[in-house]
N, C-alpha and C. Protein backbone atom coordinates (compact mmCIF):
# COMPACT_ATOMS: atom_id res chain seq x y z
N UNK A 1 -94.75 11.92 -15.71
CA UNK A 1 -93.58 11.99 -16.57
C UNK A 1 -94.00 12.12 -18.03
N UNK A 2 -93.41 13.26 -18.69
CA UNK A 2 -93.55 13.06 -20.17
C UNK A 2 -92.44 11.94 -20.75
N UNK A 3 -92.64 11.55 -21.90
CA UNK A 3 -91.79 10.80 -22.43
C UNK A 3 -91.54 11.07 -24.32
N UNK A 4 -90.74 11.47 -24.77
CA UNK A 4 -90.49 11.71 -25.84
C UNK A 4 -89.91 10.84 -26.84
N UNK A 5 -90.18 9.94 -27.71
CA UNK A 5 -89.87 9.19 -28.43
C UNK A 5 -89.30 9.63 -29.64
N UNK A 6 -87.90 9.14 -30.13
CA UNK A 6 -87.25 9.76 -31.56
C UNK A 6 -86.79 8.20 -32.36
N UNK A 7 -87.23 8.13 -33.07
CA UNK A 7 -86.76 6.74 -33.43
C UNK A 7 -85.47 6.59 -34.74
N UNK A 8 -85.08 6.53 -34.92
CA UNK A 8 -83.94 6.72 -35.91
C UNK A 8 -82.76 5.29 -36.70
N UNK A 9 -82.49 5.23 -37.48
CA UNK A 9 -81.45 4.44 -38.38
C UNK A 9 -82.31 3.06 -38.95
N UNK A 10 -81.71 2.22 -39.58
CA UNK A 10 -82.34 1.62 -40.23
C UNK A 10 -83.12 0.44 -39.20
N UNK A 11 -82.11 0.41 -37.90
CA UNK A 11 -83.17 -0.92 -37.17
C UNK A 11 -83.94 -0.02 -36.12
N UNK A 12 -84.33 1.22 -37.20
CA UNK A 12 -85.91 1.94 -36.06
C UNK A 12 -85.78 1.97 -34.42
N UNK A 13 -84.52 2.20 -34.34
CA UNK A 13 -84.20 2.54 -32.30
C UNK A 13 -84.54 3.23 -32.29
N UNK A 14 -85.30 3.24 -30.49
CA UNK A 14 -85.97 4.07 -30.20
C UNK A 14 -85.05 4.75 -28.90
N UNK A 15 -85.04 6.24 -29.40
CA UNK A 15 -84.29 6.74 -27.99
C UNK A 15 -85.69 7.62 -27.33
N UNK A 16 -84.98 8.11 -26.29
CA UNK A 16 -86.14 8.77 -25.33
C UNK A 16 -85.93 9.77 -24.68
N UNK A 17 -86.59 10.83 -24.64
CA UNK A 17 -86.51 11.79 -23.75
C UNK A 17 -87.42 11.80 -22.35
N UNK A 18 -86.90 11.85 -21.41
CA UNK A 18 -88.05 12.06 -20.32
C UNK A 18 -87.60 13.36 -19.70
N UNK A 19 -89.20 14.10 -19.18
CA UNK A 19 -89.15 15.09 -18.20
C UNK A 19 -90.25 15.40 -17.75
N UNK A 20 -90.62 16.10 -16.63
CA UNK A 20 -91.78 16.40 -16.39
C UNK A 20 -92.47 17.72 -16.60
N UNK A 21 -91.78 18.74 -17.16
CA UNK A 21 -92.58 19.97 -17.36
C UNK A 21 -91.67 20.78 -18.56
N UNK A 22 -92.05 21.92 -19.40
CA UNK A 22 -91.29 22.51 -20.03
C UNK A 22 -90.52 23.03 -19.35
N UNK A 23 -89.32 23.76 -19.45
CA UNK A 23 -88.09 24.13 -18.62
C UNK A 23 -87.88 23.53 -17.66
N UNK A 24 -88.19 22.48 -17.35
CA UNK A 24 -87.61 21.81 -16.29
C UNK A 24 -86.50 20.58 -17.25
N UNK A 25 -86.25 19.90 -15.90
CA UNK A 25 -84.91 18.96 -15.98
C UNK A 25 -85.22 17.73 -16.85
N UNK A 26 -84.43 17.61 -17.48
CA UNK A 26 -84.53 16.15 -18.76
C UNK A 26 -83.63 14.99 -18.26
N UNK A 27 -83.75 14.01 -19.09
CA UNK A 27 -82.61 12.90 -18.91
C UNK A 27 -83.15 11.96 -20.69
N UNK A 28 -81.90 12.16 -21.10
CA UNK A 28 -81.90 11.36 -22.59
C UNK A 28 -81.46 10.03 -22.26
N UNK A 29 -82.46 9.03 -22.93
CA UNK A 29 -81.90 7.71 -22.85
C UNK A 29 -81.61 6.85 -24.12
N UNK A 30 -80.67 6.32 -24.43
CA UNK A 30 -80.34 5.37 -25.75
C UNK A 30 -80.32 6.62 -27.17
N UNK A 31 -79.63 7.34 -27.30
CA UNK A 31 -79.67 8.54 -28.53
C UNK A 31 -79.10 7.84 -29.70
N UNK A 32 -79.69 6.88 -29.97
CA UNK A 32 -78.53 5.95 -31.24
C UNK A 32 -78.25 6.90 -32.57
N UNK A 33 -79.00 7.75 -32.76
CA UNK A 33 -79.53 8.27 -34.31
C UNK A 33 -79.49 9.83 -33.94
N UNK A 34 -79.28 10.74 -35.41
CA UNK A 34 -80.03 11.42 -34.91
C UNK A 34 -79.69 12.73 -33.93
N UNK A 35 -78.51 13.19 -33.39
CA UNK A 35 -78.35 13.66 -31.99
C UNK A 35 -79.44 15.00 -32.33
N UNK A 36 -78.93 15.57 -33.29
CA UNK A 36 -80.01 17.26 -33.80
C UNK A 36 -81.36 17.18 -32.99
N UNK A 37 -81.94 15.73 -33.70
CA UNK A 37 -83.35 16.07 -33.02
C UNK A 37 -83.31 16.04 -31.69
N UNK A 38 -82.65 15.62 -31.15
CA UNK A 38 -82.85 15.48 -29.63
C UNK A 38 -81.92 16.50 -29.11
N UNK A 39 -81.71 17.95 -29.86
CA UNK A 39 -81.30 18.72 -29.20
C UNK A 39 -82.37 19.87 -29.93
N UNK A 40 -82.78 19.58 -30.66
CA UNK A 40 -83.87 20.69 -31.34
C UNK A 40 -85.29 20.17 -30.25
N UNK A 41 -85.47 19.22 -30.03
CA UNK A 41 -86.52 18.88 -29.14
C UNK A 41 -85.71 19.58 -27.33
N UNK A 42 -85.09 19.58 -27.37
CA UNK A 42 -84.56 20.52 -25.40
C UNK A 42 -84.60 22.05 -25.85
N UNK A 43 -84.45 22.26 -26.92
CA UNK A 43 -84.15 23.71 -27.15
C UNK A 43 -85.78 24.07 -26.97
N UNK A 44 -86.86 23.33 -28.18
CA UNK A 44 -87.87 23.60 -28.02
C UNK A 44 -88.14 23.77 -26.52
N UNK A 45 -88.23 22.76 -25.66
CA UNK A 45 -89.32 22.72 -24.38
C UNK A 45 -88.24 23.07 -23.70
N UNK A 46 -87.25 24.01 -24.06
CA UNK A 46 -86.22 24.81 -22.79
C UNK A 46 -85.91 23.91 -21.39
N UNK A 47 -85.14 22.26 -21.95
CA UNK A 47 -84.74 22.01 -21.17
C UNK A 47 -83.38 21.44 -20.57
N UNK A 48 -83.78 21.13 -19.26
CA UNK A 48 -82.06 21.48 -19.17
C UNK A 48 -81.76 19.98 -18.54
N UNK A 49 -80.60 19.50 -19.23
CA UNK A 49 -80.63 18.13 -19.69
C UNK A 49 -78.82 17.40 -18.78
N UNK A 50 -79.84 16.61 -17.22
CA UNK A 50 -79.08 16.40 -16.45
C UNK A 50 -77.80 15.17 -16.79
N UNK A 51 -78.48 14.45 -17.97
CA UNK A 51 -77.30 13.28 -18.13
C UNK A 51 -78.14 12.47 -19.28
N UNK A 52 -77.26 11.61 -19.96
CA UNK A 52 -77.89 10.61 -21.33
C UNK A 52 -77.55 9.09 -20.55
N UNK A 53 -78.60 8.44 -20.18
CA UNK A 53 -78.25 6.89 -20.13
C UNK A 53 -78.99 6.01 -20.88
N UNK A 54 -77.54 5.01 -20.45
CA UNK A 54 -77.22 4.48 -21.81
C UNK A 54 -77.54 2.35 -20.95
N UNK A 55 -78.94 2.56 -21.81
CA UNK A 55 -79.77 0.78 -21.02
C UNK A 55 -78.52 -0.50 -21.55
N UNK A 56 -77.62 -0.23 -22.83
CA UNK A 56 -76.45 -1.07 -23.19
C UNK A 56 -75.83 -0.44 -23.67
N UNK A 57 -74.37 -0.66 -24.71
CA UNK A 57 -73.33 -0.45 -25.04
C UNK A 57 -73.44 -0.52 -26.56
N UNK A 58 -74.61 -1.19 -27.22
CA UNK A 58 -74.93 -1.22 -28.72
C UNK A 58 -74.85 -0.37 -29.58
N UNK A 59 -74.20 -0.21 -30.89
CA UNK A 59 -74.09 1.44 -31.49
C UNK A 59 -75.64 1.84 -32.38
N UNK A 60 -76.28 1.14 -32.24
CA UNK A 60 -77.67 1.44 -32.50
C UNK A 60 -78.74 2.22 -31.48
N UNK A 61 -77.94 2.56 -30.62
CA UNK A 61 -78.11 2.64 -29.11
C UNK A 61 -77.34 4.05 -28.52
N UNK A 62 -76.29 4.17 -28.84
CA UNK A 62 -75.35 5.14 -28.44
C UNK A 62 -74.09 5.89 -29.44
N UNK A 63 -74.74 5.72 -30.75
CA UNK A 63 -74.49 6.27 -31.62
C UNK A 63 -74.34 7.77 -31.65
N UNK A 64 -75.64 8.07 -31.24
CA UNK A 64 -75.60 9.42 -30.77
C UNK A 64 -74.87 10.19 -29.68
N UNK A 65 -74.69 9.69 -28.64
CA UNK A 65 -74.19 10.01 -27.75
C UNK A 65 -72.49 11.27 -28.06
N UNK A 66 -72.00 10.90 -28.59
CA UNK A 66 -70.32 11.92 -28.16
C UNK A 66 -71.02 13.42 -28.84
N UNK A 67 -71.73 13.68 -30.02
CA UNK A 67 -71.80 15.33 -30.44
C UNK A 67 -73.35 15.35 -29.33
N UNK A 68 -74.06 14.41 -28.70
CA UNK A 68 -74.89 14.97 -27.55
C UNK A 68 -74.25 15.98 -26.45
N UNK A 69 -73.23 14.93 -26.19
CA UNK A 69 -72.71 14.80 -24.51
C UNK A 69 -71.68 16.62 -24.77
N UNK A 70 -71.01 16.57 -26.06
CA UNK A 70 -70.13 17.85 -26.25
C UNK A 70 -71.29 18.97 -26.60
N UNK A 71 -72.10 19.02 -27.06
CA UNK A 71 -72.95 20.23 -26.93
C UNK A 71 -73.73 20.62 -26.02
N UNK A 72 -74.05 19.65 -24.87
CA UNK A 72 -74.72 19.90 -23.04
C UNK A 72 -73.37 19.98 -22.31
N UNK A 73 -72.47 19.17 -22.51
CA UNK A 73 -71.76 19.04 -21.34
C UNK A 73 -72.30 18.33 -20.34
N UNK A 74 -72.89 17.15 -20.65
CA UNK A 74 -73.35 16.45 -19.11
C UNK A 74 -72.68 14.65 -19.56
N UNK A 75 -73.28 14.37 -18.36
CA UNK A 75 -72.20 13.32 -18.22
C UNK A 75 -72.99 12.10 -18.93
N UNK A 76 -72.67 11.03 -19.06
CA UNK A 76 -72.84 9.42 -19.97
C UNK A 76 -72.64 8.49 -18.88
N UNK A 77 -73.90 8.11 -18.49
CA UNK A 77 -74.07 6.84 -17.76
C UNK A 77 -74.16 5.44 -18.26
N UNK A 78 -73.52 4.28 -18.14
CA UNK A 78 -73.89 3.13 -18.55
C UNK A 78 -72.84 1.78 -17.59
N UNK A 79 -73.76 1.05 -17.52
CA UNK A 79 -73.59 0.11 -16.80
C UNK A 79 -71.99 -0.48 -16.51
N UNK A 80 -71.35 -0.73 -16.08
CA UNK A 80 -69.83 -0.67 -15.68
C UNK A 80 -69.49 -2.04 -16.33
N UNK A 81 -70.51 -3.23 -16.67
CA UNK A 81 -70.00 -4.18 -17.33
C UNK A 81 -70.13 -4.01 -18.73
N UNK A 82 -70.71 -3.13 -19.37
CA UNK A 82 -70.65 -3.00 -20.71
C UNK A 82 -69.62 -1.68 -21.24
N UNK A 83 -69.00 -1.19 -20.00
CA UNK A 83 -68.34 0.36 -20.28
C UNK A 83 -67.04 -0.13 -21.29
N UNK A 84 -66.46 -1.01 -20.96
CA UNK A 84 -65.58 -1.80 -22.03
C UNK A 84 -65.77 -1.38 -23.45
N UNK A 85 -67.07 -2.05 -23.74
CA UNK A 85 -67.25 -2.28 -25.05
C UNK A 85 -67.84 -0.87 -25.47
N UNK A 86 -68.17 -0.62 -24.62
CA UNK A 86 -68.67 0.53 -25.31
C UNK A 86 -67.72 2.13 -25.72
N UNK A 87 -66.83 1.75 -25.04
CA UNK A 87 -65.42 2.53 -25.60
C UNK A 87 -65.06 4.05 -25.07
N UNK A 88 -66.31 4.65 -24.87
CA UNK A 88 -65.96 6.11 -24.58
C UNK A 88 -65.85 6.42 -23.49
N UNK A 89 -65.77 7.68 -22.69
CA UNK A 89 -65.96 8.30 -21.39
C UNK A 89 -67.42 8.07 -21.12
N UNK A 90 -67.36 7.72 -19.39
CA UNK A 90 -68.63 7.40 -19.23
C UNK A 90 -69.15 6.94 -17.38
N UNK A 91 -69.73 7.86 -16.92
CA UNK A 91 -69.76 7.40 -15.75
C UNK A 91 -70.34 6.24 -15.62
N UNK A 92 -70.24 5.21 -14.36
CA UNK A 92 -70.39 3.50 -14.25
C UNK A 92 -71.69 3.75 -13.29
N UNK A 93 -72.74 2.73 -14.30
CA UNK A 93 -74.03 2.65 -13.43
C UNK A 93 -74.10 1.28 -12.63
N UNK A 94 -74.65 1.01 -11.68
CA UNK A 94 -74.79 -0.50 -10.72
C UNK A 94 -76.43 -0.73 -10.16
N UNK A 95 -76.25 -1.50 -10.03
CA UNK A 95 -78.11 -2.10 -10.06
C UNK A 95 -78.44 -1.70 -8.73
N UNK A 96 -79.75 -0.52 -8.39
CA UNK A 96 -79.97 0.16 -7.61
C UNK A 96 -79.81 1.21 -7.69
N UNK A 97 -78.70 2.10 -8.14
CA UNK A 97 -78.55 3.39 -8.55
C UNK A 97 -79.88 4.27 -8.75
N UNK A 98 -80.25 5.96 -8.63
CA UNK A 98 -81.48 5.90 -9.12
C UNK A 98 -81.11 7.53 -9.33
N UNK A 99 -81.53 7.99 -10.20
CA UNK A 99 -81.64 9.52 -10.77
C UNK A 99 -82.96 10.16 -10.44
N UNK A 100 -82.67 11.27 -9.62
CA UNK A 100 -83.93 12.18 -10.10
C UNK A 100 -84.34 12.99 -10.72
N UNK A 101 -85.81 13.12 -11.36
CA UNK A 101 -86.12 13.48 -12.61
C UNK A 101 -87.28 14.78 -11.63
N UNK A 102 -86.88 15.64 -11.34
CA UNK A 102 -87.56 17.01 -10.87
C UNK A 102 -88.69 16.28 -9.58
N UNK A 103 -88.10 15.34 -8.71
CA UNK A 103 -88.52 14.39 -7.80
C UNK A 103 -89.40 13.34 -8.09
N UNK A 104 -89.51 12.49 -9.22
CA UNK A 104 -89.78 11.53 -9.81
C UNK A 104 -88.18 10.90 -9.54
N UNK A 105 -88.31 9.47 -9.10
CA UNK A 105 -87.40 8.50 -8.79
C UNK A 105 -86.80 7.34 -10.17
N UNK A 106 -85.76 7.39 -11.18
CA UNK A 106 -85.76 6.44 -12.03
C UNK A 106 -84.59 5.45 -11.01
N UNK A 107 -85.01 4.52 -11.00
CA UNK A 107 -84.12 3.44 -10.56
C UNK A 107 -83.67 2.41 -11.76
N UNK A 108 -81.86 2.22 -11.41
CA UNK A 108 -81.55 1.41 -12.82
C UNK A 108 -81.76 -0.62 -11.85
N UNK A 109 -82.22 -0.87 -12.67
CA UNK A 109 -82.29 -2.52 -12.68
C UNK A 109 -80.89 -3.24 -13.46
N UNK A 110 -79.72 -3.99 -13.37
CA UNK A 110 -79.25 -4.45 -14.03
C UNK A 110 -79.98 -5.95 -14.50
N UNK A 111 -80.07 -6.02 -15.84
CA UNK A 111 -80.71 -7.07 -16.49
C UNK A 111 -79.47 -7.97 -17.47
N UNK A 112 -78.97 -7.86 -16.64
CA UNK A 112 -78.06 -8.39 -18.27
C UNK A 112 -78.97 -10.07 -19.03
N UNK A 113 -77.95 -10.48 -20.32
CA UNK A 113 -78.49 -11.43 -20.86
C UNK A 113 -78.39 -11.02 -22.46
N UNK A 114 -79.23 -9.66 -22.90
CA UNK A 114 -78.69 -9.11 -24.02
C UNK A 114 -77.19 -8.49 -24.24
N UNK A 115 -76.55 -8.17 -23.60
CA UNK A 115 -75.63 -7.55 -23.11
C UNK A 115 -75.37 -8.17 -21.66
N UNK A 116 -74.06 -8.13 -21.23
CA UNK A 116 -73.39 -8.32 -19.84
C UNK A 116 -74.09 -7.03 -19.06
N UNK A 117 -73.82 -5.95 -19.43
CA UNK A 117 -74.40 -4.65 -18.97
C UNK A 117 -75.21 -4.17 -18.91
N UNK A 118 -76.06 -4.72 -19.78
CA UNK A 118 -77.71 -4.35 -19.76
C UNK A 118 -78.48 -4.15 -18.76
N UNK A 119 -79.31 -2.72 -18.84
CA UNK A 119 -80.18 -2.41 -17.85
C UNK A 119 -81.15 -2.04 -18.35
N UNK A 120 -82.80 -2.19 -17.10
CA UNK A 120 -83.65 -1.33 -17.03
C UNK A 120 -83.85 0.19 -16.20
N UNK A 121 -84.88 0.77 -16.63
CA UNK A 121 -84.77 2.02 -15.93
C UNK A 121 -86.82 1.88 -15.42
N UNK A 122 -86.77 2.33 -14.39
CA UNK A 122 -87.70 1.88 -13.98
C UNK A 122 -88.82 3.16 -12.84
N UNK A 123 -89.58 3.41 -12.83
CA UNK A 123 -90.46 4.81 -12.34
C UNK A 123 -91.77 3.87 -11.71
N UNK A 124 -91.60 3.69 -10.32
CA UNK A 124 -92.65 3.41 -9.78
C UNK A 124 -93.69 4.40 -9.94
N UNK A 125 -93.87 5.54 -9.52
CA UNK A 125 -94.28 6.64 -9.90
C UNK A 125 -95.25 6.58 -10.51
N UNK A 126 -94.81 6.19 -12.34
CA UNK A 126 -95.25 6.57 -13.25
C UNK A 126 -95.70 5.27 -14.17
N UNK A 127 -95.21 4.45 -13.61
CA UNK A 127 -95.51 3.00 -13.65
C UNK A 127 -94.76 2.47 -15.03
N UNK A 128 -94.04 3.05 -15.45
CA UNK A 128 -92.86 2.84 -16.57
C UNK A 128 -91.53 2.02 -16.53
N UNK A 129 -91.26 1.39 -17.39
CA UNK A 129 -89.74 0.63 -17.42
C UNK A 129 -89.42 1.05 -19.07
N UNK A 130 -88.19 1.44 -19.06
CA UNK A 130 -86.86 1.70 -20.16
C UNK A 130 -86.58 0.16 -20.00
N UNK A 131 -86.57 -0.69 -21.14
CA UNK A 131 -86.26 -1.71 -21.49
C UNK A 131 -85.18 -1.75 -22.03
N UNK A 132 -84.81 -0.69 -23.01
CA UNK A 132 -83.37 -1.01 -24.04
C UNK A 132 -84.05 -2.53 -24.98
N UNK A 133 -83.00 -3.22 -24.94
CA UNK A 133 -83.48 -4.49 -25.87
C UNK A 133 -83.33 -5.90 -24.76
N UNK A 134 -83.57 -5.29 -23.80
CA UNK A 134 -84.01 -6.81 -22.89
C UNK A 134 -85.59 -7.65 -23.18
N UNK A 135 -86.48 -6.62 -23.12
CA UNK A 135 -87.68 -6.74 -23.74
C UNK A 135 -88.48 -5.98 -24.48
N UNK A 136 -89.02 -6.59 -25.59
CA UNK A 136 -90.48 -5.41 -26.18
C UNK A 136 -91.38 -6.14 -26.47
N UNK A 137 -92.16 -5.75 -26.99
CA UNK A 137 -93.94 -5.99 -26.82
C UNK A 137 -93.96 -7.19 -27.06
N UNK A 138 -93.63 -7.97 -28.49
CA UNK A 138 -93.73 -9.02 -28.85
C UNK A 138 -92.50 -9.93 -29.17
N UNK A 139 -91.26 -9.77 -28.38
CA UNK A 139 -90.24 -11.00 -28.22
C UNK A 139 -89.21 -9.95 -26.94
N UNK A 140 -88.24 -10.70 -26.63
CA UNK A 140 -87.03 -10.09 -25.91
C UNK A 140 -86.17 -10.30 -26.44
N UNK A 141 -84.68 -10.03 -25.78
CA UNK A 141 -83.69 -9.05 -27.08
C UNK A 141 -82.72 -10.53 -27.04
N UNK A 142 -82.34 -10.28 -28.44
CA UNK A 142 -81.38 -11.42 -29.16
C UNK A 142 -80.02 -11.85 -27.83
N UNK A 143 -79.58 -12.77 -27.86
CA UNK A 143 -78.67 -13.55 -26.71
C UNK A 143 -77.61 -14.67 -27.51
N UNK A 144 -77.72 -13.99 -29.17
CA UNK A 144 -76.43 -14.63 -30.25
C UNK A 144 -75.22 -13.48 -30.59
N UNK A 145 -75.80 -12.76 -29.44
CA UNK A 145 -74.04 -11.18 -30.32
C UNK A 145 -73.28 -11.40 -29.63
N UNK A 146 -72.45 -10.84 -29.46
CA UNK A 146 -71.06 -10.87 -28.40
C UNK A 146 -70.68 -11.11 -27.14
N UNK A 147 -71.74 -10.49 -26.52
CA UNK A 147 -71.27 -10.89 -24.96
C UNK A 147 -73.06 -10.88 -24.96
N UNK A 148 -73.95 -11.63 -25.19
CA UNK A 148 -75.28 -12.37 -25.36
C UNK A 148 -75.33 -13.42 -24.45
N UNK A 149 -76.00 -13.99 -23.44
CA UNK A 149 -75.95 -14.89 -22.73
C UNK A 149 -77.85 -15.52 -22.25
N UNK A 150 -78.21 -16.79 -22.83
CA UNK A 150 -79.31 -16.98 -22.82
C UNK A 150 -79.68 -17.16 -21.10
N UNK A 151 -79.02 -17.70 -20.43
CA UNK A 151 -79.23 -18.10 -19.59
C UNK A 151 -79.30 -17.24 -18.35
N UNK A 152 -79.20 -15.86 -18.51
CA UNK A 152 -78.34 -14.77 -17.82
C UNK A 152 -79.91 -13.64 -18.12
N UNK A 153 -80.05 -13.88 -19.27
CA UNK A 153 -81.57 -13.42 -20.28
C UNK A 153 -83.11 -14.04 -19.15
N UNK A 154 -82.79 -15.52 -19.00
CA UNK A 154 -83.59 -16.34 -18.62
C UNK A 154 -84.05 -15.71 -16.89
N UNK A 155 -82.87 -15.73 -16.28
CA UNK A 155 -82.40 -14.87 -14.94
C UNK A 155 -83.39 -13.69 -14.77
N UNK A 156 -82.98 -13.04 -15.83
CA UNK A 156 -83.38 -11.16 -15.76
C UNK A 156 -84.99 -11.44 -16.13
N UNK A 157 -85.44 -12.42 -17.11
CA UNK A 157 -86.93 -12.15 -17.13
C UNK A 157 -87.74 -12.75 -15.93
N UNK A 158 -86.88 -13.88 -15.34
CA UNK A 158 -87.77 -14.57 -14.25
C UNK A 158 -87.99 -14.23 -12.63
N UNK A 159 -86.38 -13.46 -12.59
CA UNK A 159 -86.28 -13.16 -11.35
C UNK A 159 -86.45 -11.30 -11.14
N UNK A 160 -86.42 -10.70 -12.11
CA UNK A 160 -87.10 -9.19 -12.05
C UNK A 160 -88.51 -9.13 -13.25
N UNK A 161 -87.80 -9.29 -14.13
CA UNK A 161 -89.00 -8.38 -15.04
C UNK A 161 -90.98 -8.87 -14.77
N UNK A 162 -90.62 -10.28 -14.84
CA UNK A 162 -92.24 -11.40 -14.32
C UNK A 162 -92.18 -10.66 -12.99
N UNK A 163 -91.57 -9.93 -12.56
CA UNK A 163 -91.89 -9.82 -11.07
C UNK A 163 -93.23 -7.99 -11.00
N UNK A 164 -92.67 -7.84 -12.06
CA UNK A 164 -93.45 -6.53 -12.18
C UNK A 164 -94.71 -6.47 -12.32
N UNK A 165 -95.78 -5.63 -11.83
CA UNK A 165 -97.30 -5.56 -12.41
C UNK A 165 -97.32 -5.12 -13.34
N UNK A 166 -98.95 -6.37 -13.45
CA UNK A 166 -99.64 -5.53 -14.42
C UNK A 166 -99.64 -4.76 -15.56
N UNK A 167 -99.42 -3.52 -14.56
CA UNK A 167 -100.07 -1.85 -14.99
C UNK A 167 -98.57 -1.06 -15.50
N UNK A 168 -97.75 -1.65 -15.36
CA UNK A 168 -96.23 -1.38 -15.90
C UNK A 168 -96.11 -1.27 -17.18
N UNK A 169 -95.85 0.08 -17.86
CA UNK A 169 -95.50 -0.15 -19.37
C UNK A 169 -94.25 -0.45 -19.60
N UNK A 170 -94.44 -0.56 -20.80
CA UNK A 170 -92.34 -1.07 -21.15
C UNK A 170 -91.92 -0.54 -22.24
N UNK A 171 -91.61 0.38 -22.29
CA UNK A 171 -91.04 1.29 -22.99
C UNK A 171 -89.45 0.74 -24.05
N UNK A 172 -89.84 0.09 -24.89
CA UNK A 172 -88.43 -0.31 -25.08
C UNK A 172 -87.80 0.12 -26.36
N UNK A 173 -86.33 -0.59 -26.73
CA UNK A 173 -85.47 -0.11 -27.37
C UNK A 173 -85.67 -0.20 -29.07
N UNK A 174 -86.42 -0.83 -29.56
CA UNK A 174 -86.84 -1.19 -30.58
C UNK A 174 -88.82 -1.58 -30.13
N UNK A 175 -89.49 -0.48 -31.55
CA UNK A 175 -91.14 -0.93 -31.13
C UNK A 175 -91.91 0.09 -30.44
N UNK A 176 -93.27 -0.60 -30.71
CA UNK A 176 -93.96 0.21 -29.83
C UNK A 176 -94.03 -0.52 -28.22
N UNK A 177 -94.36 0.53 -27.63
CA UNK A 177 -94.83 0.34 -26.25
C UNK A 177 -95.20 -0.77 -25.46
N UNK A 178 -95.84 -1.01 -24.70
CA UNK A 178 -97.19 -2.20 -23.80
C UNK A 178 -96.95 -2.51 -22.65
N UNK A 179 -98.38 -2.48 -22.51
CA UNK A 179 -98.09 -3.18 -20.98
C UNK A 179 -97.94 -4.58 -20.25
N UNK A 180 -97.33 -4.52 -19.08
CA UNK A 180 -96.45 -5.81 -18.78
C UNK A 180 -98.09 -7.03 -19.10
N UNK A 181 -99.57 -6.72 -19.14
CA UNK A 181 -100.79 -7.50 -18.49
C UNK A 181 -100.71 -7.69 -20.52
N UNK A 182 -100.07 -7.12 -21.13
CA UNK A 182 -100.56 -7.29 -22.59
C UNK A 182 -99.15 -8.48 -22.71
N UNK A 183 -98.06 -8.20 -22.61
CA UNK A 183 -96.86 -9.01 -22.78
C UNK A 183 -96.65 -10.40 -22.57
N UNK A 184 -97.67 -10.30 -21.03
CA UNK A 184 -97.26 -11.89 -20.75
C UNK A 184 -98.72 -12.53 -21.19
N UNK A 185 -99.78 -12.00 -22.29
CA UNK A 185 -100.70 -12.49 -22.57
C UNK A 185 -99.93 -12.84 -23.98
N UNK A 186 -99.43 -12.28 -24.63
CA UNK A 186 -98.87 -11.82 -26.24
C UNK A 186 -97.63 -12.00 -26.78
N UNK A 187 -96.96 -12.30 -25.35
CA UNK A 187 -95.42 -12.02 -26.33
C UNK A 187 -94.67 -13.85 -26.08
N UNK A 188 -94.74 -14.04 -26.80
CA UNK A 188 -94.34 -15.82 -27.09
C UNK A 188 -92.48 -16.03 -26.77
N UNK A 189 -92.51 -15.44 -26.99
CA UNK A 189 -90.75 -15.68 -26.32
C UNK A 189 -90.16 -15.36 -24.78
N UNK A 190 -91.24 -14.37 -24.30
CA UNK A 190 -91.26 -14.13 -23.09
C UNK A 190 -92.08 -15.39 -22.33
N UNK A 191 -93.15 -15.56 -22.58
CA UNK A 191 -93.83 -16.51 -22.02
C UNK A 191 -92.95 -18.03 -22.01
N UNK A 192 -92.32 -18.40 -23.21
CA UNK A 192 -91.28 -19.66 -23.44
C UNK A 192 -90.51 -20.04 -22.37
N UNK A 193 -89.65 -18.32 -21.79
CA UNK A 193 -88.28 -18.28 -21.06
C UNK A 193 -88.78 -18.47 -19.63
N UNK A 194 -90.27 -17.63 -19.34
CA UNK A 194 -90.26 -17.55 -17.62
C UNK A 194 -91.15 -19.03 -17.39
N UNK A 195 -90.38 -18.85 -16.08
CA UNK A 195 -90.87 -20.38 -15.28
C UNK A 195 -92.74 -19.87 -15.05
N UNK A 196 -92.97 -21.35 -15.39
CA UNK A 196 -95.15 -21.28 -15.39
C UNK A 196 -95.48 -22.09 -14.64
């Protein structure tokens, strides 16, 4: 899988492009900022761009999304408990769901805790997870905004995310990169929440 990183607005979100070859099939994830580049980047590598999902409902996050979705014409996935808040048209994602990416498998994880709706996106494959703001390298995502729930947070890191190897990167919504063997050596808020 390639993965294309655009980072944009003042709290540096990171949206993403994935695909596996030039002219082949895309999938945009989290477009908070920005939509141009992430249509000057498909035009470049001539691709053709099956759907934008959306890991929460945050406008740092999906900002981009309505002049995306009207210049492809493809559809807006996001989790059915955050579709509320998040206001627009939008097909409803559920934990298990899984898209294919030119036969690469993304499976969505529901994580909530940052969000009610919050998800991961996840590529055995390729050994990758789309975090959004459940986790990044060095803390996991705030559980004081609106529909924020620590305990729900506590859930999603102990009973999926600790469950992952290793060799798993984590691709997330804010930050650079890492892998899951660097995170639970490094990241102090993660280590706090999961049971030891």
């Amino acid at each position: 899988m390639n993965i294309k990183r655009l980072i944009g607005g003042t709290l540096e979100s990171n949206g993403y492009i994935i695909y596996q070859k030039q002219g082949g099939a895309a999938y945009i994830i989290d477009p908070g900022y920005s939509p141009e580049k992430f249509l000057k980047f498909l035009r470049e590598e001539k691709l053709s761009l099956r759907g934008i999902i959306l890991t929460h409902h945050h406008y740092d996050h999906t900002g981009g999304v309505v002049k995306l979705s009207a210049e492809t014409d493809c559809p807006v996935y996001i989790h059915q408990r955050d579709a509320d808040l998040y206001g627009e048209p939008a097909e409803f994602l559920q934990d298990g769901d899984t898209f294919d990416l030119d036969g690469e498998e993304l499976q969505v994880i529901h994580t909530p805790g940052h969000t009610e709706g919050g998800i991961c996106l996840v590529s055995k494959k390729s050994r990758v997870a789309f975090t959004g703001d459940t986790l990044f390298s060095n803390e996991v995502g705030r559980v004081d905004l609106q529909d924020g729930d620590l305990e729900k947070m506590r859930r999603s890191l102990n009973d999926i995310i600790n469950r992952w190897d290793n060799d798993i990167t984590v691709w997330p919504g804010h930050g650079k990169e890492a892998q899951m063997k660097r995170i639970r050596r490094e990241n102090p808020e993660f280590l706090e929440l999961i049971d030891r």
